[in-house]
Protein backbone atom coordinates (compact mmCIF):
# COMPACT_ATOMS: atom_id res chain seq x y z
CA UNK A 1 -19.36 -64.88 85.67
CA UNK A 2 -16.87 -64.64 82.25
CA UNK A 3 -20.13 -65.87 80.25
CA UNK A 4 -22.20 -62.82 82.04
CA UNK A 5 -19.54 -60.56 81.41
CA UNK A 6 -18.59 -61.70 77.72
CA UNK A 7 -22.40 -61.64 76.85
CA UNK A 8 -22.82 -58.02 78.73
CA UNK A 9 -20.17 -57.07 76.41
CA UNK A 10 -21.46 -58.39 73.31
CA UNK A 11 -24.75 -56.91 73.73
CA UNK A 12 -23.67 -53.40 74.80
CA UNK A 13 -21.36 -53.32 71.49
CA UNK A 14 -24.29 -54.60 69.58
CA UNK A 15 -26.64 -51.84 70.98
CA UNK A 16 -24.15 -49.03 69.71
CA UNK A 17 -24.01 -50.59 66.04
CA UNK A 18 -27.62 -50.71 65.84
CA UNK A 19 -27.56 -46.84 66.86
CA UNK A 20 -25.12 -46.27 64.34
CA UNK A 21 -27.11 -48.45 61.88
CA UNK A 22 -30.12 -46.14 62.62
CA UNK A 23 -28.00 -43.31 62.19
CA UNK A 24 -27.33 -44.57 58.61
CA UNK A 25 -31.04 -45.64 57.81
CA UNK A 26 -32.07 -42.01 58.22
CA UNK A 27 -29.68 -40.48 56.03
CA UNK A 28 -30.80 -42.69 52.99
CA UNK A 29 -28.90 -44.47 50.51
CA UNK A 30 -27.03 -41.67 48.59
CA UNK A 31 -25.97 -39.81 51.27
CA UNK A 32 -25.13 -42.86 53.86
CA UNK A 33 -22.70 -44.37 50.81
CA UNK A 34 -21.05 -41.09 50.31
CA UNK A 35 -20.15 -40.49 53.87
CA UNK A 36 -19.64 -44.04 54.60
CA UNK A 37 -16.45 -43.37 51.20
CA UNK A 38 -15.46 -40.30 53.15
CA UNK A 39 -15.16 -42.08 56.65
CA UNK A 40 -13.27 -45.26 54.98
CA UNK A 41 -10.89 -42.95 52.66
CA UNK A 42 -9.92 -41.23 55.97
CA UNK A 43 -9.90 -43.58 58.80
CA UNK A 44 -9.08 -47.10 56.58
CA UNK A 45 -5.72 -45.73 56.17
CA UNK A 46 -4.78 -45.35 60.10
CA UNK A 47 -5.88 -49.23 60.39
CA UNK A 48 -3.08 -52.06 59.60
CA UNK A 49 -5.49 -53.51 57.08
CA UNK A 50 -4.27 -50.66 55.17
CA UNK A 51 -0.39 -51.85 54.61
CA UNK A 52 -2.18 -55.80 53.71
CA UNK A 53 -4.35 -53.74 51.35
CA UNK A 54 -1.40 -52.02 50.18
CA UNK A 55 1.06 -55.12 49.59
CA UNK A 56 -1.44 -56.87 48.22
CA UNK A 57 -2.09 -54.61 45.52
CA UNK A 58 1.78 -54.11 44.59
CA UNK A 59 2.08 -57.98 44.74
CA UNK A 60 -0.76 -58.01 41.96
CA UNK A 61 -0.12 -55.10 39.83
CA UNK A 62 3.97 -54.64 39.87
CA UNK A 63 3.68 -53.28 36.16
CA UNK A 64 1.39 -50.94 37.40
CA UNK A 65 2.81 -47.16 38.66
CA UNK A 66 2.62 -46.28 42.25
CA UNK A 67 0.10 -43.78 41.45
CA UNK A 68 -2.26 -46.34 40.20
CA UNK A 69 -1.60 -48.55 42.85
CA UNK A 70 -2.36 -45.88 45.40
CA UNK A 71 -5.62 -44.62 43.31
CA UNK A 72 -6.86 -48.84 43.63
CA UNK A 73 -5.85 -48.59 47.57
CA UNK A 74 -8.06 -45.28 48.17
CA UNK A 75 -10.75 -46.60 45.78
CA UNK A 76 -10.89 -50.14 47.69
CA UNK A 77 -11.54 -48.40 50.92
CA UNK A 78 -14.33 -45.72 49.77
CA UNK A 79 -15.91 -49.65 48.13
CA UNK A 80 -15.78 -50.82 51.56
CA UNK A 81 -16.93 -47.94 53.28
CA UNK A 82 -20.09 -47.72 50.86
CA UNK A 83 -20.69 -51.00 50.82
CA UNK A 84 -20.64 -51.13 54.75
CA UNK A 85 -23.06 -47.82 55.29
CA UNK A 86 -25.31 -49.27 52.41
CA UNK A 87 -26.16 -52.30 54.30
CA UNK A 88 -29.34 -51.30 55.91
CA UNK A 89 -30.59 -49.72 52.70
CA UNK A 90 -30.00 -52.80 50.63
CA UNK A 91 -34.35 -53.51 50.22
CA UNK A 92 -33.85 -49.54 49.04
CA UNK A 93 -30.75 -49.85 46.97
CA UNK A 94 -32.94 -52.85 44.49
CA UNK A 95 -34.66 -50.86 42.14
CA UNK A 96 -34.77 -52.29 39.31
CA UNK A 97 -38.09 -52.29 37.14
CA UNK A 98 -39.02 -54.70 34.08
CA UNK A 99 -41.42 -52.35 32.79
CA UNK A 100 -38.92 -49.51 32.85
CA UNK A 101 -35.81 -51.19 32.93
CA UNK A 102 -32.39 -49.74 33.80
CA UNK A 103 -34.17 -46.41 35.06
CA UNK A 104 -33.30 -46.44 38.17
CA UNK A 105 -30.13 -47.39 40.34
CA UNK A 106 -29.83 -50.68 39.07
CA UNK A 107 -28.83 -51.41 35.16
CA UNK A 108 -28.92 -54.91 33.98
CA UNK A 109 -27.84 -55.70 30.69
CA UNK A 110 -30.68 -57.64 28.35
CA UNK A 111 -28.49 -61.28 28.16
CA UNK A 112 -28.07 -60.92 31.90
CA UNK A 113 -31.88 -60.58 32.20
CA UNK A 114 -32.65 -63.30 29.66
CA UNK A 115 -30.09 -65.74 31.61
CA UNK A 116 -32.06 -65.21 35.05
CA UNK A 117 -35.31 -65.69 33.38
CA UNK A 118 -34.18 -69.21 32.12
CA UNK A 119 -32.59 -70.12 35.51
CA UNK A 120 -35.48 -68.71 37.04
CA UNK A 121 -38.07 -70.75 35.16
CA UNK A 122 -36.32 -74.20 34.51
CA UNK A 123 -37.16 -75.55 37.55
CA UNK A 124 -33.79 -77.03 38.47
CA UNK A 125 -31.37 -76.40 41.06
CA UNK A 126 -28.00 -74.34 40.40
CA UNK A 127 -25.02 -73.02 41.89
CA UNK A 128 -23.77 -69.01 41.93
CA UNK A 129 -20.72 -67.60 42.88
CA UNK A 130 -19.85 -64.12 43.40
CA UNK A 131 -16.52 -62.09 44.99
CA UNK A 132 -16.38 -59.24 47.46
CA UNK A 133 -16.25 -56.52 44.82
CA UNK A 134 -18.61 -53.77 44.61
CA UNK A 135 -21.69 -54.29 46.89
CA UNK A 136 -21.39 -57.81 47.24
CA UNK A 137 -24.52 -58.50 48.68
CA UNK A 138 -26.63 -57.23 45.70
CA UNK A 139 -26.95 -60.69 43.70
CA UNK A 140 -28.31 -62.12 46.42
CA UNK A 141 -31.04 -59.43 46.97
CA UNK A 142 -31.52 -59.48 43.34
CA UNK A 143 -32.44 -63.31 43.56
CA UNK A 144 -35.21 -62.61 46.11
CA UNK A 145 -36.62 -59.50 44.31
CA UNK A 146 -37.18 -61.32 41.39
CA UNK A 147 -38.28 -64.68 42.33
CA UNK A 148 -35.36 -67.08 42.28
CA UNK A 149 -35.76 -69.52 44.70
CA UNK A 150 -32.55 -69.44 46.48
CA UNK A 151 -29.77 -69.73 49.45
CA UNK A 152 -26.60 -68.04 50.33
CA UNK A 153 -23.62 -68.75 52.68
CA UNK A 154 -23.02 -65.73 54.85
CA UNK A 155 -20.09 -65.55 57.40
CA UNK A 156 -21.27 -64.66 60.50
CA UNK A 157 -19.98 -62.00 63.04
CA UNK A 158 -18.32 -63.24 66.07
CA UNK A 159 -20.47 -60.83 68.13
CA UNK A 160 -23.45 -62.97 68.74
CA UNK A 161 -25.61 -60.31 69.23
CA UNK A 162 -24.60 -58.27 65.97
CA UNK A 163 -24.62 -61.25 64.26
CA UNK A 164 -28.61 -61.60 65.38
CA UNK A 165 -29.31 -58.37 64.20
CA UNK A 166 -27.70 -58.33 60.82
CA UNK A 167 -29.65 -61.64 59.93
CA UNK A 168 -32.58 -59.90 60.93
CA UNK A 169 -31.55 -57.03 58.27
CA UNK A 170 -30.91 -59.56 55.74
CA UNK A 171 -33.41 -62.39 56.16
CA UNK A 172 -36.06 -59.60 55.02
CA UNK A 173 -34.31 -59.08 51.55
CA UNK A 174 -32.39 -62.06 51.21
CA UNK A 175 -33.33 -65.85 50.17
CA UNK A 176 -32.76 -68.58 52.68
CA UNK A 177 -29.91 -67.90 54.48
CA UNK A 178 -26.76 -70.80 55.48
CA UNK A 179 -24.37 -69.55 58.09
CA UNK A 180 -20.75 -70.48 57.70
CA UNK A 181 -19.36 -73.61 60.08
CA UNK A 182 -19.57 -77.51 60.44
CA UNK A 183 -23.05 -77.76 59.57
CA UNK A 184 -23.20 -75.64 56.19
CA UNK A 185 -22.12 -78.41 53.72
CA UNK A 186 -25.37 -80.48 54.51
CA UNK A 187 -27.51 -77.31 54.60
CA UNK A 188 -26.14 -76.69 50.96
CA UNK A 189 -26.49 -80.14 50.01
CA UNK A 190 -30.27 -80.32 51.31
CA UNK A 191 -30.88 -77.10 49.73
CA UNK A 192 -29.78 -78.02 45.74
CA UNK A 193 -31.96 -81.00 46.68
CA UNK A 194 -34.70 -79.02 47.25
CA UNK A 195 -34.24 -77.17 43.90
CA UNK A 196 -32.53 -74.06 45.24
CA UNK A 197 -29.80 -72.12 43.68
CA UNK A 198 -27.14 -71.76 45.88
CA UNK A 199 -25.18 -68.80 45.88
CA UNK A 200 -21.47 -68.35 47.75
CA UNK A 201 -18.92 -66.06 47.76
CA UNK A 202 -15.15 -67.75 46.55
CA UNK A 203 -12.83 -65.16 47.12
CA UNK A 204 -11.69 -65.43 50.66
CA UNK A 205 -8.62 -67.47 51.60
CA UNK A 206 -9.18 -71.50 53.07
CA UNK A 207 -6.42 -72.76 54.50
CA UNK A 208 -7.49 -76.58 54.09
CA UNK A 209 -8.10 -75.70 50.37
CA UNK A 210 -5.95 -77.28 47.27
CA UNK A 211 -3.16 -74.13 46.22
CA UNK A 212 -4.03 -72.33 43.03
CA UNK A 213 -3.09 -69.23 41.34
CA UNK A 214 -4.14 -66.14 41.77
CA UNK A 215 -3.94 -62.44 40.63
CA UNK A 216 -0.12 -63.88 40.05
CA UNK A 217 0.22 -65.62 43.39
CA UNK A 218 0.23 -68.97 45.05
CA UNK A 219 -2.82 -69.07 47.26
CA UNK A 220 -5.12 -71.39 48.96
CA UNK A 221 -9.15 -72.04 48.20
CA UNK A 222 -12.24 -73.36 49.11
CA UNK A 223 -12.99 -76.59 46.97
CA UNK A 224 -16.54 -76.62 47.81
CA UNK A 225 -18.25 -75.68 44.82
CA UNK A 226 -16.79 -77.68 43.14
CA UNK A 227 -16.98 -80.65 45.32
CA UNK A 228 -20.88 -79.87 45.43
CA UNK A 229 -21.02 -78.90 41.02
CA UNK A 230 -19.21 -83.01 41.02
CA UNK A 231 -21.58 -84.27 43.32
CA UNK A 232 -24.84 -82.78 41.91
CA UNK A 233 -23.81 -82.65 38.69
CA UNK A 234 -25.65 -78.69 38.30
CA UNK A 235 -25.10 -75.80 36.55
CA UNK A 236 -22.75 -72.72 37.86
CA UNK A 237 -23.36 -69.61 36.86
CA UNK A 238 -20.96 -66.89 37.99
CA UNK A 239 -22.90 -62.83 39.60
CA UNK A 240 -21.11 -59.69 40.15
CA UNK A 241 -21.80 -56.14 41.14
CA UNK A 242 -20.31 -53.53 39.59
CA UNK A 243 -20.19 -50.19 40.77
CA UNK A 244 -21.18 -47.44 38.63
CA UNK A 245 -20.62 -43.38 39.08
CA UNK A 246 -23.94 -41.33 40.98
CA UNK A 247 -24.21 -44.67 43.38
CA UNK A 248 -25.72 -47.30 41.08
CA UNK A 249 -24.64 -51.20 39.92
CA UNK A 250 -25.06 -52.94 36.95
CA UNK A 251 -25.12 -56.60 37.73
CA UNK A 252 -24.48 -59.43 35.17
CA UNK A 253 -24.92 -63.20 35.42
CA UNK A 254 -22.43 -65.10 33.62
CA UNK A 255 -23.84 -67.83 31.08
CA UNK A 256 -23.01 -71.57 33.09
CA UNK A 257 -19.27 -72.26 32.71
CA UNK A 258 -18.50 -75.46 31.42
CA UNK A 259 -16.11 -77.24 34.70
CA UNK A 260 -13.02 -79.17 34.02
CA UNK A 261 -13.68 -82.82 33.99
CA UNK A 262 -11.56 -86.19 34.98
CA UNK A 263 -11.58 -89.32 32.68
CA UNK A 264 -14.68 -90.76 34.44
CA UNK A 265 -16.61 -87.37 33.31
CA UNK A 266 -17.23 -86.10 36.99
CA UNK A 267 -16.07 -82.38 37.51
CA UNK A 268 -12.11 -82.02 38.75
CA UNK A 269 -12.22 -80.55 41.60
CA UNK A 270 -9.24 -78.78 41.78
CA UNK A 271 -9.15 -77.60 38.21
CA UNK A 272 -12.48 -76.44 38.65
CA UNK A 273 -11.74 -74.30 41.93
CA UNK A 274 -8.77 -72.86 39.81
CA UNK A 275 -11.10 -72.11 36.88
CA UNK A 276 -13.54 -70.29 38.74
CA UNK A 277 -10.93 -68.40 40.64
CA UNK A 278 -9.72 -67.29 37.28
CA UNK A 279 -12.96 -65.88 36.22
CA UNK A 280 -12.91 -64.08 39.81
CA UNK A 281 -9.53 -62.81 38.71
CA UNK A 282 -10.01 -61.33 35.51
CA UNK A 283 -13.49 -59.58 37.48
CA UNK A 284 -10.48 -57.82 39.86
CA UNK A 285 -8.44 -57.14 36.97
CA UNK A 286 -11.53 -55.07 35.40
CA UNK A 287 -12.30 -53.47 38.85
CA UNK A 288 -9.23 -53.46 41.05
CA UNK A 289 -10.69 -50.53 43.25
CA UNK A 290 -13.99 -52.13 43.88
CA UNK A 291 -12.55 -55.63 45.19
CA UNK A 292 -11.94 -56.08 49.20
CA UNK A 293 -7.92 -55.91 49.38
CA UNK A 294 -7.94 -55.58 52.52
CA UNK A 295 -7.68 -59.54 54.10
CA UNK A 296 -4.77 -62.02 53.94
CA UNK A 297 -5.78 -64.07 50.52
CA UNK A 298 -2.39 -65.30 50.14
CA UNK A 299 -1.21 -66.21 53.18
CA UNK A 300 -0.38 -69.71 53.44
């Protein structure tokens, strides 16, 4: 009777996000992102993810005034609120044209374009990481747009049924996709050895995860890019999103950064989580307002 009720639940919840999701589908991209910044800058602050948001930004930026602090807070939320009301117009949001390049919504710089060309064409598998700034799920679209055979970890809800239905969204404009939980680290595995490029997000907190530094502060991380870069011996490239004014991105794809290695020559695992968490780091430190402030990254 608990398992009727419990899945009576999930699927009546799930029914009124998809409403709200076609709510958001027929306003279009510009005008679901802008009220989706209004609706965050308003309610996001009457949530207690809003005093984590807000310590965690004074932990980071101490020399910074509590103007600017405030200005990142209110700027991370309207991120999150865009990002969240652009989700069914991400197909939409991917604009980008190599005959007329950078006309559009999306701008990509020429070394960026010339880097996913070569990774594109080698042949070989490789690994991509990316943080939750911006629209974080653009890199990801922008590897199935343009041909690069590829698979991402995604988290996924605890709402069965909204979980179903946001794979559905992003199966359509996404690669192949690896949900998060005791059988990911042999889907990844059997994916690089099927030539993919593997792409992951690094910037949440992992409890069972060697303690590095970050933004300032002790924190924990997920060692397995690293473990899998040591084991397959591939590139790693890092992908952002940045947000631009009049709702466009440029993205950029990082040239492969050369991992820390032990004496035997194999990648160091935990100087290579630390390195790439750096890189992730000085991303924040370019665009505090567009990174997701709003989850427990240091708590130990």
């Amino acid at each position: 009777m608990t398992s009727r009720l419990t899945n009576l639940a999930d699927e009546t919840l799930a029914a009124l996000v998809r409403g709200a999701f076609g709510l958001v589908r027929l306003l279009g991209p510009d005008r679901a992102s802008n009220l989706g910044a209004a609706g965050a800058r308003l309610l996001g602050p009457l949530t207690s993810a809003h005093r984590i948001a807000r310590e965690n930004i004074d932990a980071a930026f101490p020399e910074k005034t509590a103007e600017e602090r405030a200005a990142i807070l209110r700027e991370s939320w309207e991120n999150l609120g865009r990002t969240a009301s652009e989700y069914v117009h991400l197909g939409a949001l991917w604009d980008w044209d190599p005959e007329r390049p950078n006309s559009g919504r999306i701008e990509l710089d020429e070394a960026s374009v010339a880097r996913f060309i070569r990774l594109r064409d080698d042949g070989k598998p490789a690994i991509l990481f990316a943080a939750h700034l911006a629209n974080w799920e653009l890199p990801a679209v922008a590897a199935q747009r343009n041909g690069l055979p590829s698979a991402a970890l995604y988290r996924t809800p605890n709402n069965r049924a909204i979980a179903r239905d946001i794979l559905a969204m992003r199966s359509g404009v996404m690669g192949e996709l690896i949900s998060a939980g005791p059988a990911a680290p042999i889907r990844m595995m059997e994916a690089l050895d099927a030539g993919l490029h593997l792409g992951m997000l690094v910037d949440q907190r992992f409890g069972r995860g060697p303690k590095i530094r970050f933004l300032g502060r002790t924190a924990t991380a997920n060692p397995l890019l690293a473990r899998l870069a040591r084991r397959f011996d591939v590139p790693v490239h890092g992908a952002r999103a940045i947000r631009l004014p009049g709702n466009r991105f440029r993205l950029e794809l990082t040239e492969a950064v050369t991992l820390p290695r032990d004496a035997r020559g194999s990648v160091d695992v935990d100087a290579a989580t630390q390195m790439i968490n750096d890189i992730v780091a000085d991303w924040i430190r370019e665009h505090p307002g567009q990174w997701l402030w709003q989850h427990r990254r240091w708590r130990m």
